[in-house]
PDB file of N, CA and C in Angstrom:
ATOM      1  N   UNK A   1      25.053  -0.350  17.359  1.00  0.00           N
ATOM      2  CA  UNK A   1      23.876  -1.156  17.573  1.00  0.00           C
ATOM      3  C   UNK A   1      22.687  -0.330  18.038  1.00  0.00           C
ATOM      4  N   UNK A   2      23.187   0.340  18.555  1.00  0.00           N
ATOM      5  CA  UNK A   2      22.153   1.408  19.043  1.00  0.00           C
ATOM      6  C   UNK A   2      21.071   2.433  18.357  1.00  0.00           C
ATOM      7  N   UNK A   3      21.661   2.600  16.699  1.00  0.00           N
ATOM      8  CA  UNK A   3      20.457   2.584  15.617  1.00  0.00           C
ATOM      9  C   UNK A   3      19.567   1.497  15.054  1.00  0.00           C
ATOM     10  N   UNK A   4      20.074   0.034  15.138  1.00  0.00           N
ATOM     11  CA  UNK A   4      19.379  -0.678  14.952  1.00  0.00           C
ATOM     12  C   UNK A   4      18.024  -1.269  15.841  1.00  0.00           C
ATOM     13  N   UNK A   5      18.776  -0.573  17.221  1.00  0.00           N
ATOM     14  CA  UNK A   5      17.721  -0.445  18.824  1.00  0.00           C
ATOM     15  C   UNK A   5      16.774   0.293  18.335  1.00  0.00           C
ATOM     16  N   UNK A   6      17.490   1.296  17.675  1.00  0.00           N
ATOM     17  CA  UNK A   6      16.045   2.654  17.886  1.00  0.00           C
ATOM     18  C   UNK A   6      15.047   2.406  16.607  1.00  0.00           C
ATOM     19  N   UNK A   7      15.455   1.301  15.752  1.00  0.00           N
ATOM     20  CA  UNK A   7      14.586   1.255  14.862  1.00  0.00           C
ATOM     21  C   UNK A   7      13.930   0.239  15.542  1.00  0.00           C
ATOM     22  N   UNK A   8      14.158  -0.782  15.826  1.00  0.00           N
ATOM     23  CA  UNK A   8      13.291  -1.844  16.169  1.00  0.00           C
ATOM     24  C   UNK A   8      11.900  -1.214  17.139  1.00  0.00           C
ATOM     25  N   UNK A   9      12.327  -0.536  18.408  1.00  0.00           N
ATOM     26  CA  UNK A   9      11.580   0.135  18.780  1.00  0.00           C
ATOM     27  C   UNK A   9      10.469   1.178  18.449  1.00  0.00           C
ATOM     28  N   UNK A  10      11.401   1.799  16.810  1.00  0.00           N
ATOM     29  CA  UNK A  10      10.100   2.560  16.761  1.00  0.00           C
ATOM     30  C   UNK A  10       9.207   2.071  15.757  1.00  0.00           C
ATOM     31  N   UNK A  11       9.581   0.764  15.232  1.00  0.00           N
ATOM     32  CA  UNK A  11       8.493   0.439  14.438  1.00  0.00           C
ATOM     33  C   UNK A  11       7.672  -0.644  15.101  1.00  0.00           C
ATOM     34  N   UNK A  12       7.906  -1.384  16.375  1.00  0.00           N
ATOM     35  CA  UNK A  12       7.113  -1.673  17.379  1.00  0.00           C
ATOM     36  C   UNK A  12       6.023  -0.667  18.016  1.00  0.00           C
ATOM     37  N   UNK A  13       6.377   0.269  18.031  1.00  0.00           N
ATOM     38  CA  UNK A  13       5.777   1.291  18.665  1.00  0.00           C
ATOM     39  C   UNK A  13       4.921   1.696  17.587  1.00  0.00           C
ATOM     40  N   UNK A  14       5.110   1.918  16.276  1.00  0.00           N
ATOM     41  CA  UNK A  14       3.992   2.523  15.439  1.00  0.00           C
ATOM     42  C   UNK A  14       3.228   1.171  15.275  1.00  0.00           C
ATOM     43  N   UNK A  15       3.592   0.148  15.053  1.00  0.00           N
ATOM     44  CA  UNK A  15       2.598  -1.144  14.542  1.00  0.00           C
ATOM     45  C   UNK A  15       1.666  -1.293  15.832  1.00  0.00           C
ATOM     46  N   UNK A  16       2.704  -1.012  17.358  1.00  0.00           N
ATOM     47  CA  UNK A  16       1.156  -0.748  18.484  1.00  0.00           C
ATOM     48  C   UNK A  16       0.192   0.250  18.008  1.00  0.00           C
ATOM     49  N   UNK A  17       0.554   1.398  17.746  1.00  0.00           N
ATOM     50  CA  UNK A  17      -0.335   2.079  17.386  1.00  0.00           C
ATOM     51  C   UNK A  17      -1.432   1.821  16.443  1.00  0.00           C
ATOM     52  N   UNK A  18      -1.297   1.411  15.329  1.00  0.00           N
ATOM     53  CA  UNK A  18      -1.811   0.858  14.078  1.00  0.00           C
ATOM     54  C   UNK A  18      -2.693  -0.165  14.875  1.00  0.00           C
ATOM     55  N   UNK A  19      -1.952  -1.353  15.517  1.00  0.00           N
ATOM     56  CA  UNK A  19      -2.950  -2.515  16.141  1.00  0.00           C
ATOM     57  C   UNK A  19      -4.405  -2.166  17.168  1.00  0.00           C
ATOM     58  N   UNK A  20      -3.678  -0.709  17.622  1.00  0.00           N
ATOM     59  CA  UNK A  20      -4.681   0.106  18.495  1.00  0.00           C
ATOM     60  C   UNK A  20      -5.333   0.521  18.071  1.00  0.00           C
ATOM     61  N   UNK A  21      -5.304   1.262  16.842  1.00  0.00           N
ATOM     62  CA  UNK A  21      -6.447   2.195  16.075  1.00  0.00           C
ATOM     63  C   UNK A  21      -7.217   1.297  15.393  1.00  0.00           C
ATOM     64  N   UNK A  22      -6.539   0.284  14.902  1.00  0.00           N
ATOM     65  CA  UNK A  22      -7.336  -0.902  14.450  1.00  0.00           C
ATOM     66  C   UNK A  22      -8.802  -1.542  15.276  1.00  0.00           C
ATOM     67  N   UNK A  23      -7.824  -1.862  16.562  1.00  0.00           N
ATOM     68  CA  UNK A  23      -9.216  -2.488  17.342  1.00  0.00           C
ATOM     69  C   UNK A  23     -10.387  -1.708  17.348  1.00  0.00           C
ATOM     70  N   UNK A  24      -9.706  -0.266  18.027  1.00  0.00           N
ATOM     71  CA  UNK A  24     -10.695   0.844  17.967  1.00  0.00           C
ATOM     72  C   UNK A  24     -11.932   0.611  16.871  1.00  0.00           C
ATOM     73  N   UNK A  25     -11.524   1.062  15.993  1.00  0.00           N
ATOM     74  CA  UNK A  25     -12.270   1.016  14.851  1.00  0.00           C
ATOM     75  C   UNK A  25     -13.165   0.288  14.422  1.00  0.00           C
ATOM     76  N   UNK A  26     -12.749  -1.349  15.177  1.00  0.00           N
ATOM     77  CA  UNK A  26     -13.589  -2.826  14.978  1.00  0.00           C
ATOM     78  C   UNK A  26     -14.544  -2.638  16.017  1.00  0.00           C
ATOM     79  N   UNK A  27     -14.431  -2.141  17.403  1.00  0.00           N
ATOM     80  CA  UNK A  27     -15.112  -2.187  18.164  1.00  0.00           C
ATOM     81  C   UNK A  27     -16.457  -0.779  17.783  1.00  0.00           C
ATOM     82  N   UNK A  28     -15.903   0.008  17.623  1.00  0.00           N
ATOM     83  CA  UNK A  28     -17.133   1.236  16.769  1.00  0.00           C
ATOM     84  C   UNK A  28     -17.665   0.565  15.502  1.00  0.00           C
ATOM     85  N   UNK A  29     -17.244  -0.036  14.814  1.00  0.00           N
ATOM     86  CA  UNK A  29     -17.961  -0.527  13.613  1.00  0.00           C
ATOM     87  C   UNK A  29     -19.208  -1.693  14.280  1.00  0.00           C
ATOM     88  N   UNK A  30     -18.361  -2.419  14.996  1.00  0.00           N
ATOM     89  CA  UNK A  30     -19.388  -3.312  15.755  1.00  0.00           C
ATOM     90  C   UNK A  30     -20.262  -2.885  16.427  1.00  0.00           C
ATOM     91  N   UNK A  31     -20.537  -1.912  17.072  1.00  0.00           N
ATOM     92  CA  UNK A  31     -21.226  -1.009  17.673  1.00  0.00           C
ATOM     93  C   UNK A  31     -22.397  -0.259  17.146  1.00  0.00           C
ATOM     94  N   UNK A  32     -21.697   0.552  16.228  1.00  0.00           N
ATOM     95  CA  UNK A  32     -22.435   0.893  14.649  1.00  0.00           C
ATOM     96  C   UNK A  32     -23.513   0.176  13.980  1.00  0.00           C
ATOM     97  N   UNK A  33     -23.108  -1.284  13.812  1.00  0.00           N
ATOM     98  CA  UNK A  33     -23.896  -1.850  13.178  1.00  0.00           C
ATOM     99  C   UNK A  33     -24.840  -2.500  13.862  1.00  0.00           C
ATOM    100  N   UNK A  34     -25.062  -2.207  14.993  1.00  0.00           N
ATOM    101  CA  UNK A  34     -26.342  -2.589  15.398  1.00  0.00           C
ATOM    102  C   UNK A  34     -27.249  -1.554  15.254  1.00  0.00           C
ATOM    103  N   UNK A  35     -27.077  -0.318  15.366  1.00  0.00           N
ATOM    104  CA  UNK A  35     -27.865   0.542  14.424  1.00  0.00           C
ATOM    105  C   UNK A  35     -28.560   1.319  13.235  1.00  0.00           C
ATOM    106  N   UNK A  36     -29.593   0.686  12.553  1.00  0.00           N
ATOM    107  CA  UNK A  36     -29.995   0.313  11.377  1.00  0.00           C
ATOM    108  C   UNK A  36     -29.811   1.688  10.271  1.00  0.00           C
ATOM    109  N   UNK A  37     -30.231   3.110  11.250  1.00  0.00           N
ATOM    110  CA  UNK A  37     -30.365   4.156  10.848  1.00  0.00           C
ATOM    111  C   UNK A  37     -28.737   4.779   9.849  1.00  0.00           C
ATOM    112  N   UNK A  38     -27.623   3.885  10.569  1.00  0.00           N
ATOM    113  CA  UNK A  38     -26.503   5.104  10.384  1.00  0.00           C
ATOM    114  C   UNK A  38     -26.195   3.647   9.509  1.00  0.00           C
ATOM    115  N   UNK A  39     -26.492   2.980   9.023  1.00  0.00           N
ATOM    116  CA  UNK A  39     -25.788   2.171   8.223  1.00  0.00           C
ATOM    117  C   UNK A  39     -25.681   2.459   6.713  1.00  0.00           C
ATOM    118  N   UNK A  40     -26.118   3.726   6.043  1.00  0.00           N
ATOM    119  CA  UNK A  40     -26.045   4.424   5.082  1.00  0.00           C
ATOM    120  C   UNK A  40     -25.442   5.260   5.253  1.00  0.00           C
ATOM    121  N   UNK A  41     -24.501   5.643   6.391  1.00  0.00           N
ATOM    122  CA  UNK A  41     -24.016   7.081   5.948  1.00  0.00           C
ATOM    123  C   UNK A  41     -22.433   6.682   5.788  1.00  0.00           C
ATOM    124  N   UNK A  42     -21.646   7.952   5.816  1.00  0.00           N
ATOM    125  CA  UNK A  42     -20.246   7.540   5.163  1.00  0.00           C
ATOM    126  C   UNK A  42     -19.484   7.585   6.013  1.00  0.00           C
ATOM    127  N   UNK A  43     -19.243   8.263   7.470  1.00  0.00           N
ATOM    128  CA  UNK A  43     -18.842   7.115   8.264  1.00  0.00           C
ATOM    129  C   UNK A  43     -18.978   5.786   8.521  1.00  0.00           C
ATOM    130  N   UNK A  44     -20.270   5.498   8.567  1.00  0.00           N
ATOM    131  CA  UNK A  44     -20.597   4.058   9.196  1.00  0.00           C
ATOM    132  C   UNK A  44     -19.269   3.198   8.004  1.00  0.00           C
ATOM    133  N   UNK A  45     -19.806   3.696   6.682  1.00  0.00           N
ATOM    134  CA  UNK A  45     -19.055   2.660   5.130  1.00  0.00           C
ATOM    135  C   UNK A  45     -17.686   2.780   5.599  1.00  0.00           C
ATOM    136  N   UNK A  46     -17.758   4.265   6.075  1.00  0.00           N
ATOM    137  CA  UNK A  46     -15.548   4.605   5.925  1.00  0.00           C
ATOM    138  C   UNK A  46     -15.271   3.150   7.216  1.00  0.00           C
ATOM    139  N   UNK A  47     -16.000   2.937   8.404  1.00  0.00           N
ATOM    140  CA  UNK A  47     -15.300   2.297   9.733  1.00  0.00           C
ATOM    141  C   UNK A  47     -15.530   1.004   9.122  1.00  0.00           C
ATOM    142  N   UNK A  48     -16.422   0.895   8.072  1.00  0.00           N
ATOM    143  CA  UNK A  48     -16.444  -0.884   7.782  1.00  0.00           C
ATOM    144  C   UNK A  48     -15.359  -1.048   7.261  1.00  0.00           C
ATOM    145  N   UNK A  49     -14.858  -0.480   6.028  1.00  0.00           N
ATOM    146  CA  UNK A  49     -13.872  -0.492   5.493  1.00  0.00           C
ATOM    147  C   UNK A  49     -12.686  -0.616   5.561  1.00  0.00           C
ATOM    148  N   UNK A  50     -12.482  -0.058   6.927  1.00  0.00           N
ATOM    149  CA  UNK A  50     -11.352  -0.152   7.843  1.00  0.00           C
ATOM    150  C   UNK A  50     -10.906  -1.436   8.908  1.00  0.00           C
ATOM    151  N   UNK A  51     -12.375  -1.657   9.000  1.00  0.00           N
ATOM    152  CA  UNK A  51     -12.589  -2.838   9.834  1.00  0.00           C
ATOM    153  C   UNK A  51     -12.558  -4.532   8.768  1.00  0.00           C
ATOM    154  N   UNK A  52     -12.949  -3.721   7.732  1.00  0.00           N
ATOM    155  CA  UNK A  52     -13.000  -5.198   6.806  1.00  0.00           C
ATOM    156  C   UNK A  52     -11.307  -5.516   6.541  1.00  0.00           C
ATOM    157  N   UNK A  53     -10.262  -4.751   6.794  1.00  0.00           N
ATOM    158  CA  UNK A  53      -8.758  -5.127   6.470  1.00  0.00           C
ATOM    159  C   UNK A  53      -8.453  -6.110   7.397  1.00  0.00           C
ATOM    160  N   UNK A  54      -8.945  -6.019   8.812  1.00  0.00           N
ATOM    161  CA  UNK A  54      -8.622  -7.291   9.457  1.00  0.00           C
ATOM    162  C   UNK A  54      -9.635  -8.224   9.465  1.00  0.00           C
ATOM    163  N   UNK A  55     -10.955  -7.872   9.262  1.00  0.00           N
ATOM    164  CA  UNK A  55     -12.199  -9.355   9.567  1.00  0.00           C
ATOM    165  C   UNK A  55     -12.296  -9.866   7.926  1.00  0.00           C
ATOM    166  N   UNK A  56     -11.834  -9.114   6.768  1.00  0.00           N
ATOM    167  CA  UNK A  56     -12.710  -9.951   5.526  1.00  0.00           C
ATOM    168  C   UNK A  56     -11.171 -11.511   5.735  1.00  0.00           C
ATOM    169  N   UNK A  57     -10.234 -11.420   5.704  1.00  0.00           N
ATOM    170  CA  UNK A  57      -9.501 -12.759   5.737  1.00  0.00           C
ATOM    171  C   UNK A  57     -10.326 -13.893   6.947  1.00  0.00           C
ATOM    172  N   UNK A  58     -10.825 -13.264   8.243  1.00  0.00           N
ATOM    173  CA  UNK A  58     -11.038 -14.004   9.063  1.00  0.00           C
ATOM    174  C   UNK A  58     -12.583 -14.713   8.220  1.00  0.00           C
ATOM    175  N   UNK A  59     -13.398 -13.833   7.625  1.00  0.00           N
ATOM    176  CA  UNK A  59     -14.647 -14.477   7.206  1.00  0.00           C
ATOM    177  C   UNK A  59     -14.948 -15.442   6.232  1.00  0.00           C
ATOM    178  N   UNK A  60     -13.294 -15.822   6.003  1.00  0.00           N
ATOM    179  CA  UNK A  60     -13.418 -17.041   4.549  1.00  0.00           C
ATOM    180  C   UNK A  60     -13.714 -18.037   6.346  1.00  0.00           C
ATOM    181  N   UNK A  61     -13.009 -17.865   6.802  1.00  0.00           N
ATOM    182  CA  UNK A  61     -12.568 -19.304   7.897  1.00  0.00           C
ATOM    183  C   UNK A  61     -13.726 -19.293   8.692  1.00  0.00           C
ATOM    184  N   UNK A  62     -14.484 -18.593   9.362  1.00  0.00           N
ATOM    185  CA  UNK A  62     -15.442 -18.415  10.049  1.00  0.00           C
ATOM    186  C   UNK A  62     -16.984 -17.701   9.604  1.00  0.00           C
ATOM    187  N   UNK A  63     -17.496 -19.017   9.402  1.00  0.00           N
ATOM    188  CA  UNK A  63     -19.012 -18.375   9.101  1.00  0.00           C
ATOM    189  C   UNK A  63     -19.547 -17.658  10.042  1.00  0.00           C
ATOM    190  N   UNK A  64     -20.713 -17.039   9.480  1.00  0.00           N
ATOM    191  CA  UNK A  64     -21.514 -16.479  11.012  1.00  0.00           C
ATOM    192  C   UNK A  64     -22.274 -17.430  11.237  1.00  0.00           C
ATOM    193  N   UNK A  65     -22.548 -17.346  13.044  1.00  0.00           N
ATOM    194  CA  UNK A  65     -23.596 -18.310  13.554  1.00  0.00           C
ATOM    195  C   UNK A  65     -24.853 -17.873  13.559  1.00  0.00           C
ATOM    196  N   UNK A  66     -25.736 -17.904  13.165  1.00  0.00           N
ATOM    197  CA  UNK A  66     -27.302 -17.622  12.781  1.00  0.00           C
ATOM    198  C   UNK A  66     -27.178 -16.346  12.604  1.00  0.00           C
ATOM    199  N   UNK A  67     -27.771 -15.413  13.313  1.00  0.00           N
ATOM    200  CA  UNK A  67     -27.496 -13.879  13.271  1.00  0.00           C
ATOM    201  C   UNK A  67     -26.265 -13.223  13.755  1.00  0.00           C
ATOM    202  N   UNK A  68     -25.315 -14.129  14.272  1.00  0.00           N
ATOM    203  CA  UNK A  68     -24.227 -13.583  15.317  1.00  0.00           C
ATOM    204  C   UNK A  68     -23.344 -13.650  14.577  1.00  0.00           C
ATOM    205  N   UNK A  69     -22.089 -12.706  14.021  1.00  0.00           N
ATOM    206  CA  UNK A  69     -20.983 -12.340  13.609  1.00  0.00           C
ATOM    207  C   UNK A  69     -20.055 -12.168  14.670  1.00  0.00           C
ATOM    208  N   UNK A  70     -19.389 -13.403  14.643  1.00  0.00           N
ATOM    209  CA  UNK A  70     -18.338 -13.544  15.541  1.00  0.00           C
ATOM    210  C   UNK A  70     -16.417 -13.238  15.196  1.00  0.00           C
ATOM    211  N   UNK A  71     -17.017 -12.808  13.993  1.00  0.00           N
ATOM    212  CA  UNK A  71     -15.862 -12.325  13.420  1.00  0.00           C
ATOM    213  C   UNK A  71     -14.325 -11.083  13.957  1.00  0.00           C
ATOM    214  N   UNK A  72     -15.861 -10.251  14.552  1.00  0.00           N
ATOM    215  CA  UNK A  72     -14.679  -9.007  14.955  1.00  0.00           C
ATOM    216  C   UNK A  72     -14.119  -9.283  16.799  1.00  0.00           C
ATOM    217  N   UNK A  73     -14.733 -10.576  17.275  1.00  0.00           N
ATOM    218  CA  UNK A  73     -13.960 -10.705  18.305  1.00  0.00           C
ATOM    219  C   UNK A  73     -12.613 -11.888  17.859  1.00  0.00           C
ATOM    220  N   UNK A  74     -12.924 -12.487  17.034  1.00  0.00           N
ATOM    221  CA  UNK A  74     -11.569 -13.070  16.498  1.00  0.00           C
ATOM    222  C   UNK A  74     -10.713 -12.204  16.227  1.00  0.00           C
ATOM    223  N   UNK A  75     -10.966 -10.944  15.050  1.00  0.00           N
ATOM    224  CA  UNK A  75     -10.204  -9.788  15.114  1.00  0.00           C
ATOM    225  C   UNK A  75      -9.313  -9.294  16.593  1.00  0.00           C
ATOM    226  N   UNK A  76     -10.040  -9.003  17.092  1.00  0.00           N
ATOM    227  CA  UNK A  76      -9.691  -8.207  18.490  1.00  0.00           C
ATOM    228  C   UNK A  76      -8.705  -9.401  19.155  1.00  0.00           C
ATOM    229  N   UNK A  77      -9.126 -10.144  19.195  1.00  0.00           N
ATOM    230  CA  UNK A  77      -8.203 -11.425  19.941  1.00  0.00           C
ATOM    231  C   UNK A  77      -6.970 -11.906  19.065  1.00  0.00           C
ATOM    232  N   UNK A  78      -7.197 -11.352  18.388  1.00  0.00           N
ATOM    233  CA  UNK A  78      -5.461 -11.970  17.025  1.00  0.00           C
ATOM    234  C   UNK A  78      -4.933 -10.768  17.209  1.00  0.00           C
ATOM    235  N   UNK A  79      -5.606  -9.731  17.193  1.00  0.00           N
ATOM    236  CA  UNK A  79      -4.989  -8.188  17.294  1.00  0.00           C
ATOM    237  C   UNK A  79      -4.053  -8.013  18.844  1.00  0.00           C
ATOM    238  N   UNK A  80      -5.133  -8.381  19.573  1.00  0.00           N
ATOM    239  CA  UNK A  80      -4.291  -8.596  20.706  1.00  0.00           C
ATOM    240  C   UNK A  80      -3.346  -9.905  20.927  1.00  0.00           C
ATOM    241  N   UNK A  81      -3.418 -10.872  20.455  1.00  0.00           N
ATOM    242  CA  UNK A  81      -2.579 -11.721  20.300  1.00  0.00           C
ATOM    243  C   UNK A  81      -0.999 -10.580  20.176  1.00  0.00           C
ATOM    244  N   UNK A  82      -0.982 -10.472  18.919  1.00  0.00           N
ATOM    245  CA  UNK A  82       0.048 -10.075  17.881  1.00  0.00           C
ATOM    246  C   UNK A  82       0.536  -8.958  18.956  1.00  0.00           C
ATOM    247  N   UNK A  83      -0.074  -7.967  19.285  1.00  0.00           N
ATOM    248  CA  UNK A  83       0.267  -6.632  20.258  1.00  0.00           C
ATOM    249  C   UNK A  83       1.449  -7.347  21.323  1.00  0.00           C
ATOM    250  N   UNK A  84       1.065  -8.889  21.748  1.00  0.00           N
ATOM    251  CA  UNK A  84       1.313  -8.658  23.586  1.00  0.00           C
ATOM    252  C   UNK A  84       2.773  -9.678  22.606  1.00  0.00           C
ATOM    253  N   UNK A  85       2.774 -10.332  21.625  1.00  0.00           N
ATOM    254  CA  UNK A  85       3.700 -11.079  20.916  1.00  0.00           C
ATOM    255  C   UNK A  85       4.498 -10.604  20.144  1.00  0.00           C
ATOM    256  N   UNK A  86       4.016 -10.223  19.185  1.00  0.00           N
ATOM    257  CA  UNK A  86       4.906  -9.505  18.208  1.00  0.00           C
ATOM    258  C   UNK A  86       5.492  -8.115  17.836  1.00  0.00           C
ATOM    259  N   UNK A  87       4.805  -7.148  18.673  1.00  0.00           N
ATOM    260  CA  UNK A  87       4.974  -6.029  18.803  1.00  0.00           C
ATOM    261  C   UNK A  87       6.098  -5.862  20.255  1.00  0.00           C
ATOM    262  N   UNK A  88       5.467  -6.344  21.421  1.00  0.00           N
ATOM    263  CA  UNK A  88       6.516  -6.380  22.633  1.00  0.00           C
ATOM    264  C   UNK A  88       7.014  -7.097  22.244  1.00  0.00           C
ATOM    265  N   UNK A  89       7.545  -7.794  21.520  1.00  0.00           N
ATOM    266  CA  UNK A  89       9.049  -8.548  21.385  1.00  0.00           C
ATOM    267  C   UNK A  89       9.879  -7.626  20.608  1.00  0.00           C
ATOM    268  N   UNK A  90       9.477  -6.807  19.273  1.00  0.00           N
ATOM    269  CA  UNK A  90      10.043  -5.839  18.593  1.00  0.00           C
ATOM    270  C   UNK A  90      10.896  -4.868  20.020  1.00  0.00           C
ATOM    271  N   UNK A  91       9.385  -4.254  20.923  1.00  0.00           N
ATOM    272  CA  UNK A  91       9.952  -3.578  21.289  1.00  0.00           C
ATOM    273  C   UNK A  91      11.244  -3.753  22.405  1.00  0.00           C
ATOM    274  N   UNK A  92      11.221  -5.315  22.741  1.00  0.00           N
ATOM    275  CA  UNK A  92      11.924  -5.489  24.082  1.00  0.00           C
ATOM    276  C   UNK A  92      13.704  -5.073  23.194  1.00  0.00           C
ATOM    277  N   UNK A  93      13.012  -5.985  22.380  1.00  0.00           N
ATOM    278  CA  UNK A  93      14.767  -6.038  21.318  1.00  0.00           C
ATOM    279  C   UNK A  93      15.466  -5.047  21.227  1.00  0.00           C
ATOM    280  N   UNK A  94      14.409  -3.841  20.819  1.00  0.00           N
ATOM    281  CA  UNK A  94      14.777  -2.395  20.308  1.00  0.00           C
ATOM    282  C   UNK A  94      15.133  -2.238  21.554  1.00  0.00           C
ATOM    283  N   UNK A  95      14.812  -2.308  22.684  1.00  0.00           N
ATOM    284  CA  UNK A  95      15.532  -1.738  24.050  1.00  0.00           C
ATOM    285  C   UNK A  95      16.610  -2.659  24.301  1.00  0.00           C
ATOM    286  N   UNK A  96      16.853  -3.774  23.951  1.00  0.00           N
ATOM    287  CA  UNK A  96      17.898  -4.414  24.516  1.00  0.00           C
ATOM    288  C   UNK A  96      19.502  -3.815  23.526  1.00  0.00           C
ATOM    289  N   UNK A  97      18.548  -3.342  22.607  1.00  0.00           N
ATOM    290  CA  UNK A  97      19.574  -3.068  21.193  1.00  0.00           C
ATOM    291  C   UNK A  97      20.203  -1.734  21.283  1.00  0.00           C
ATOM    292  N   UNK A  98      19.874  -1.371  22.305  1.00  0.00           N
ATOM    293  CA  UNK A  98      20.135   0.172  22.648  1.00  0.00           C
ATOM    294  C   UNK A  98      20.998   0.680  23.485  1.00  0.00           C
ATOM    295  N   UNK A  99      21.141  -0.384  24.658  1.00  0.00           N
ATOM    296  CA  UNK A  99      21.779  -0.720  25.753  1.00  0.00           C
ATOM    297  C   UNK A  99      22.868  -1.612  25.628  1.00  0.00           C
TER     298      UNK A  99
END
């Protein structure tokens, strides 16, 4: 049982990671785009891009409110949802699965 521990764990552990680099990324893109200048260059495109894998599903469901894109805190809040839910439960398992 104790390989099936160590898998559960380590793919909890990389999907934290992933959920982490994710937010990251939403929160610099959001950041980003309030600055008009860098919105042509190929970072700014590469972090949208990255950022559009979790907000373009959220933007069928949620319009923006006048000028305000409320999108990437839905992101961040499902992201963290999923982290403190679905990821620590992977990982509790993988430790219980080990022991």
């Amino acid at each position: 049982m104790f390989i099936l521990g160590n898998f559960f764990y380590a793919v909890g552990y990389v999907l934290r990671i992933l959920i982490n680099f994710e937010t990251t990324v939403i929160i610099i893109a959001a950041v980003l785009s309030w600055i008009p200048q860098l919105q042509y260059t190929r970072l700014y495109r590469a972090l949208m891009d990255l950022a559009d894998i979790v907000e373009r599903p959220i933007r069928r469901f949620v319009p923006p409110i006048g000028y305000i894109d409320l999108t990437p805190l839905i992101a961040i809040l499902l992201l963290v949802f999923l982290d403190k839910f679905l990821v620590q439960s992977l990982i509790d398992l993988g430790w219980r699965l080990k022991f």
